[in-house]
Protein backbone atom coordinates (compact mmCIF):
# COMPACT_ATOMS: atom_id res chain seq x y z
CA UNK A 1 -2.20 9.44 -93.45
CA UNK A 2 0.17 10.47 -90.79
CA UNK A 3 2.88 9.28 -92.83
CA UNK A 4 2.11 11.77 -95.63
CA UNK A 5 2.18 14.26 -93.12
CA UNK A 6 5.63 13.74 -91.87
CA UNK A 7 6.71 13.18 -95.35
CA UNK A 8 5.29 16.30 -96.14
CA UNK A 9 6.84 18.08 -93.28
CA UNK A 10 9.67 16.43 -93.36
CA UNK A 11 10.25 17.60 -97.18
CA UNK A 12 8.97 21.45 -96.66
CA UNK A 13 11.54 21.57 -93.77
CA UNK A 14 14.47 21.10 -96.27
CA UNK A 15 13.46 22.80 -99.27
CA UNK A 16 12.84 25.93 -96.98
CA UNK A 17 16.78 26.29 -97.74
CA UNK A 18 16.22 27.22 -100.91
CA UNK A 19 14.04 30.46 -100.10
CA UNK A 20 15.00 33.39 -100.93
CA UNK A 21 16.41 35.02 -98.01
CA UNK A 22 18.37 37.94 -98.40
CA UNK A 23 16.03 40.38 -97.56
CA UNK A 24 15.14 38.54 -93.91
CA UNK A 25 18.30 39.34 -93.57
CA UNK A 26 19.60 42.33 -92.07
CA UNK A 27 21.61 44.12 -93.75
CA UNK A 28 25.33 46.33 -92.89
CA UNK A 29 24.41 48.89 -90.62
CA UNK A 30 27.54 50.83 -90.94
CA UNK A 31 26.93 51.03 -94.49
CA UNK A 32 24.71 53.95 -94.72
CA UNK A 33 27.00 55.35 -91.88
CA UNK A 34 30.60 55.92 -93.29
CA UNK A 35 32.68 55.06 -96.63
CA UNK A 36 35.72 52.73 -96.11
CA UNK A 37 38.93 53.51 -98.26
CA UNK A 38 41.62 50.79 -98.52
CA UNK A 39 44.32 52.73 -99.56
CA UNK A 40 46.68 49.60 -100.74
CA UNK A 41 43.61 47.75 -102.76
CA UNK A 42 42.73 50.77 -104.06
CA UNK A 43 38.69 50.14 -103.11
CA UNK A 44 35.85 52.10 -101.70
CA UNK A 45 33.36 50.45 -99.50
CA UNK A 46 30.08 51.13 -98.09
CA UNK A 47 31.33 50.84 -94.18
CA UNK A 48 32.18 47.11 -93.53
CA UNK A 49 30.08 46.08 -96.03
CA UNK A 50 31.39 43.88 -99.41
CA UNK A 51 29.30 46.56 -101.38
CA UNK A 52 32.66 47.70 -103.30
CA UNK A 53 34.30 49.52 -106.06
CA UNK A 54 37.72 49.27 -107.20
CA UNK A 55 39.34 51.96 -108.41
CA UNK A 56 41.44 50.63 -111.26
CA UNK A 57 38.68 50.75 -113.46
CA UNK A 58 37.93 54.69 -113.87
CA UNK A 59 41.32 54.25 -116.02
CA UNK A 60 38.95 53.84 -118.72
CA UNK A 61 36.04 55.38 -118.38
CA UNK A 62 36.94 58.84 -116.63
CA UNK A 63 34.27 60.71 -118.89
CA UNK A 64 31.81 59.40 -115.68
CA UNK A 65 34.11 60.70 -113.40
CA UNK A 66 32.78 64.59 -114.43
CA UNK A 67 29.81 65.04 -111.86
CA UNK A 68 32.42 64.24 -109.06
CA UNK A 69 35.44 66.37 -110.21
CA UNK A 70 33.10 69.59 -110.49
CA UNK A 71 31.76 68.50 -107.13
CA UNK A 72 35.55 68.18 -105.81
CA UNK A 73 37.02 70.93 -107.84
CA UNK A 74 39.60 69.40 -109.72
CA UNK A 75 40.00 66.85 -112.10
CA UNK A 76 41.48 63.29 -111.48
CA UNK A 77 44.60 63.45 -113.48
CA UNK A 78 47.21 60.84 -114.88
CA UNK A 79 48.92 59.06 -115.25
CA UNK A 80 47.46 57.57 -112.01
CA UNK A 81 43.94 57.62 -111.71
CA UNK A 82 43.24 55.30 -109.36
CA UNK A 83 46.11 56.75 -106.80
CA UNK A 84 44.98 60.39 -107.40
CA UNK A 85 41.22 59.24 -107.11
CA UNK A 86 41.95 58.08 -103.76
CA UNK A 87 44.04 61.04 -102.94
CA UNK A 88 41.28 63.30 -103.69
CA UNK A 89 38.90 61.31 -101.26
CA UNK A 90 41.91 62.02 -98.34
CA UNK A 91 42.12 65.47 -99.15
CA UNK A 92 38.69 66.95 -99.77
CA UNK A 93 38.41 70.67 -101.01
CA UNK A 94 38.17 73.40 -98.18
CA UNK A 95 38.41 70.25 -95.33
CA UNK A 96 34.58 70.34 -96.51
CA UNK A 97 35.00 66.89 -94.36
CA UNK A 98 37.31 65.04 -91.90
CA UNK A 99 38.91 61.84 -92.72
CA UNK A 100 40.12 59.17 -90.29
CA UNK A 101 42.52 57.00 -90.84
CA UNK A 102 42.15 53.39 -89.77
CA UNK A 103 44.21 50.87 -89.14
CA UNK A 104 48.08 51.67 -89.50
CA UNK A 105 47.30 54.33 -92.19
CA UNK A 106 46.06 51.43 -94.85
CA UNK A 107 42.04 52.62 -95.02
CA UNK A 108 40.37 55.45 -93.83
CA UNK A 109 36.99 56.05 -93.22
CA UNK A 110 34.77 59.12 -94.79
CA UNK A 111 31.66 59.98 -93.70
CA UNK A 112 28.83 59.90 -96.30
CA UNK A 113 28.10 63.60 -97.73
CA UNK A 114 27.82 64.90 -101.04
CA UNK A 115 31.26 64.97 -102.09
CA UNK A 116 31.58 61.13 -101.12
CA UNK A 117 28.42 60.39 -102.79
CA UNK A 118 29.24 62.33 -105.81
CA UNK A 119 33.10 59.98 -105.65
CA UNK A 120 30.60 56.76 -104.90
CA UNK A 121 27.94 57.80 -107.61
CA UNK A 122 30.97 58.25 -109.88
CA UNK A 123 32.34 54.64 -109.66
CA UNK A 124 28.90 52.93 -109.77
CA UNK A 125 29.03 55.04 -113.10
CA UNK A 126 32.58 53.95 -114.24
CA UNK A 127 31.22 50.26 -113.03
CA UNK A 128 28.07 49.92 -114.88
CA UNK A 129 30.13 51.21 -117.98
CA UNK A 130 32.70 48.73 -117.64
CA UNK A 131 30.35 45.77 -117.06
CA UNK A 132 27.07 46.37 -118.56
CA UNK A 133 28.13 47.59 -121.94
């Protein structure tokens, strides 16, 4: 009998790997906080989080990018998207927010307002298009 038990313990001890744990897991705090820009990748990022977007893909579906551009102003315009996507995120309409620059001038970090939403909301747009179709 006490040999079943340790058996049994034994055997619920290692399959407890195989739970599901990502929500015991705590997740980014910084990635409700701030936006992360890596200006060489050309990617936006929930803080330090890998919760990311690249930007090469708008390229082909910039119908999606519409809510953002009215938000912003202006229109992201050829014949690079990506670049002038990211250059619209640096330079925000009115300084309606501040942008720091990180690390050598390579990301930069932008708070989390409506324009960035609208510029994040876009490219979970352009994402879903590109993947889920």
């Amino acid at each position: 009998m006490l040999y079943k038990i340790a058996i049994t313990l034994i055997l619920g001890s290692l399959l407890s790997g195989c739970i599901k744990t990502e929500n015991l897991l705590q997740r980014d705090p910084t990635a409700n906080q701030y936006y992360k820009l890596d200006s060489q990748d050309l990617r936006l990022c929930r803080g330090e989080s890998r919760d990311c977007y690249a930007l090469a893909h708008i390229v082909s579906a910039r119908e999606k990018l519409r809510p953002m551009e009215a938000k912003y102003g202006q229109r992201v315009k050829g014949p690079n998207y990506p670049v002038n996507f990211a250059r619209m995120l640096i330079n925000p309409p009115a300084d309606s927010y501040s942008v720091k620059q990180l690390e050598g001038g390579r990301f930069y970090q932008l708070p989390v307002n409506d324009y960035t939403d609208s510029a994040w909301n876009a490219l979970n747009q352009v994402h879903r298009a590109y993947y889920e179709n």
